[in-house]
C-alpha atoms as a PDB file:
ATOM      1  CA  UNK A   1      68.831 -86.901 138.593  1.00  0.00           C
ATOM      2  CA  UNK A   2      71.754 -88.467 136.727  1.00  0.00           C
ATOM      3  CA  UNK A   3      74.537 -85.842 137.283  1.00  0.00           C
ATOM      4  CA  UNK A   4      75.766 -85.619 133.725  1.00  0.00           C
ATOM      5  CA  UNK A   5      77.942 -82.635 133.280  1.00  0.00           C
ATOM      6  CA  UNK A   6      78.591 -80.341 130.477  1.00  0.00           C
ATOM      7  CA  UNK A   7      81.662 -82.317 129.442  1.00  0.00           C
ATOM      8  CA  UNK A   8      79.603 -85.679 129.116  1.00  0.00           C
ATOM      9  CA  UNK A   9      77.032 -83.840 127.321  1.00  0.00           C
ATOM     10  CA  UNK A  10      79.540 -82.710 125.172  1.00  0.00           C
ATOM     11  CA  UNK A  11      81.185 -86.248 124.207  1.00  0.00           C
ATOM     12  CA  UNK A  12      77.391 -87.487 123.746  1.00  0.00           C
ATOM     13  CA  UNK A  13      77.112 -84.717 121.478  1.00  0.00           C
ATOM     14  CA  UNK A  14      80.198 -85.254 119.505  1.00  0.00           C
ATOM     15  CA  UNK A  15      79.299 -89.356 119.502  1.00  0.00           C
ATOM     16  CA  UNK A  16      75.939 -88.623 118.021  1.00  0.00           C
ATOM     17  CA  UNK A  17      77.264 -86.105 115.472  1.00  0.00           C
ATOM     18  CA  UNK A  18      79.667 -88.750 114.451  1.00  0.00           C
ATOM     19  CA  UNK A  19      77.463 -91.488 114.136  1.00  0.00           C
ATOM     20  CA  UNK A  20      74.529 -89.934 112.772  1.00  0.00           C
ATOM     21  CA  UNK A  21      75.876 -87.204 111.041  1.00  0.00           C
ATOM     22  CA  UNK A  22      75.215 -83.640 110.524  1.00  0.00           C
ATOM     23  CA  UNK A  23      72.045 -84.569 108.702  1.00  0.00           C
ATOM     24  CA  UNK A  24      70.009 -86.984 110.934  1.00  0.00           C
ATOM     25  CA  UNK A  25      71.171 -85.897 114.629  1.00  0.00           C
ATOM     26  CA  UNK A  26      68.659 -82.738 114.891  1.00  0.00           C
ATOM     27  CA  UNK A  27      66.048 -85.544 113.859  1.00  0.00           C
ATOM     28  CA  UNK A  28      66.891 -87.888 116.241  1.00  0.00           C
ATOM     29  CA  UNK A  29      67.523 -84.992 119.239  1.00  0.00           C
ATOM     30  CA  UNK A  30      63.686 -84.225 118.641  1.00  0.00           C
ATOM     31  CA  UNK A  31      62.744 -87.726 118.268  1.00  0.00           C
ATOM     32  CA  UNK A  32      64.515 -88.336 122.008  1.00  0.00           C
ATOM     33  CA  UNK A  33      62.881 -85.121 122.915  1.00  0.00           C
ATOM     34  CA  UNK A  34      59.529 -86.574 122.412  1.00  0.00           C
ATOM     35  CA  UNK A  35      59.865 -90.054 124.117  1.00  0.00           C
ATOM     36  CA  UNK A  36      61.371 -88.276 127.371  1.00  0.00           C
ATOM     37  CA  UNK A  37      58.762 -86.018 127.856  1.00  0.00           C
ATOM     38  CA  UNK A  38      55.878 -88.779 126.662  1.00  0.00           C
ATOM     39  CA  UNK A  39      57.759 -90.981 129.573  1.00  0.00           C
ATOM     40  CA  UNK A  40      57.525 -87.913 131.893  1.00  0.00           C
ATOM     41  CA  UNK A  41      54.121 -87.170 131.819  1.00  0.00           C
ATOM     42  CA  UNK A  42      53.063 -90.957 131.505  1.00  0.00           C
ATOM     43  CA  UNK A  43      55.266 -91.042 135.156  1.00  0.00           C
ATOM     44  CA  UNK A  44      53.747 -88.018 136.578  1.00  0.00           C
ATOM     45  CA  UNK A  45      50.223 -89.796 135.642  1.00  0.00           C
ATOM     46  CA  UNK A  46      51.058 -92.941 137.563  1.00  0.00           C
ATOM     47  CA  UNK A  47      52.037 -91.050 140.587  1.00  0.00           C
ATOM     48  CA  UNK A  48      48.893 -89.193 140.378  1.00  0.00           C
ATOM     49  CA  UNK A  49      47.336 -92.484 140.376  1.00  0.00           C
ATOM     50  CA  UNK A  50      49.210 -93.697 142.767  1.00  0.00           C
ATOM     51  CA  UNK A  51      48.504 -90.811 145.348  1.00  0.00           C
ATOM     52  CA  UNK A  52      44.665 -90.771 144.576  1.00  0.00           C
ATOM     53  CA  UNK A  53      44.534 -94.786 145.524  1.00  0.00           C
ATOM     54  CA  UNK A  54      46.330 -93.988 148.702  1.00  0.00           C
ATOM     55  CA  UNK A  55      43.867 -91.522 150.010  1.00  0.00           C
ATOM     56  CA  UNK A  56      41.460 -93.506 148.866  1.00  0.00           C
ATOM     57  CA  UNK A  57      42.814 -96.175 151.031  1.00  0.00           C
ATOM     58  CA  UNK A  58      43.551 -94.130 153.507  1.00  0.00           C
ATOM     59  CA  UNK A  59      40.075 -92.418 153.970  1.00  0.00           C
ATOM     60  CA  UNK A  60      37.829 -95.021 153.027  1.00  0.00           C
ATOM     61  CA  UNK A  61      35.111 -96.635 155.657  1.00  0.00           C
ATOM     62  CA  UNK A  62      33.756 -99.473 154.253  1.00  0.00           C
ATOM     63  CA  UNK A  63      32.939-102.048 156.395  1.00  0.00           C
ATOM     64  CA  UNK A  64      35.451-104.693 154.753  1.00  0.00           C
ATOM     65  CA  UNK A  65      38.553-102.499 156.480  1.00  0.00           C
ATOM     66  CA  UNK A  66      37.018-102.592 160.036  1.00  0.00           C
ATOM     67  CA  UNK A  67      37.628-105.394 162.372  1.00  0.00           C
ATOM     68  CA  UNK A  68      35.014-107.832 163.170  1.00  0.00           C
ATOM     69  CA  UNK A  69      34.168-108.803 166.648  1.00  0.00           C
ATOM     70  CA  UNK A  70      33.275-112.398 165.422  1.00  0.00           C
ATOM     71  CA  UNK A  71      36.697-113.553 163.533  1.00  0.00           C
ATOM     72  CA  UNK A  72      38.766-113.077 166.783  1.00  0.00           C
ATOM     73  CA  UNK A  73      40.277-116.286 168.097  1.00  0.00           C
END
């Protein structure tokens, strides 16, 4: 999805051990953990969502969505 390599997860790795420190990076790891997969599933929902409203669409026969004879010019 966003080609990162092993060497750019590396430097991330080194950055955030730097910054945060031995102490608070495993923290914050699991704290990033937990948003990405929240944001995952909360995606995969709306694309669910999405899918079900197109079939619905798709497959519905109301008679809104056909053509009346009347309204042509």
């Amino acid at each position: 999805m966003f080609d990162i390599g092993w060497s750019e997860l590396l430097v991330v790795g080194v950055v955030g051990l730097v910054v945060l420190g031995p102490k608070d990076l495993p923290v914050a790891m699991t704290k990033l953990g937990q948003w990405v997969a929240m944001a995952r599933f909360q995606t995969q929902k709306w694309w669910e969502k999405m899918e079900d409203e197109g079939h619905r669409q798709r497959f519905s026969t109301t008679d809104d969505d056909k053509p009346d004879d009347d309204r042509r010019a």
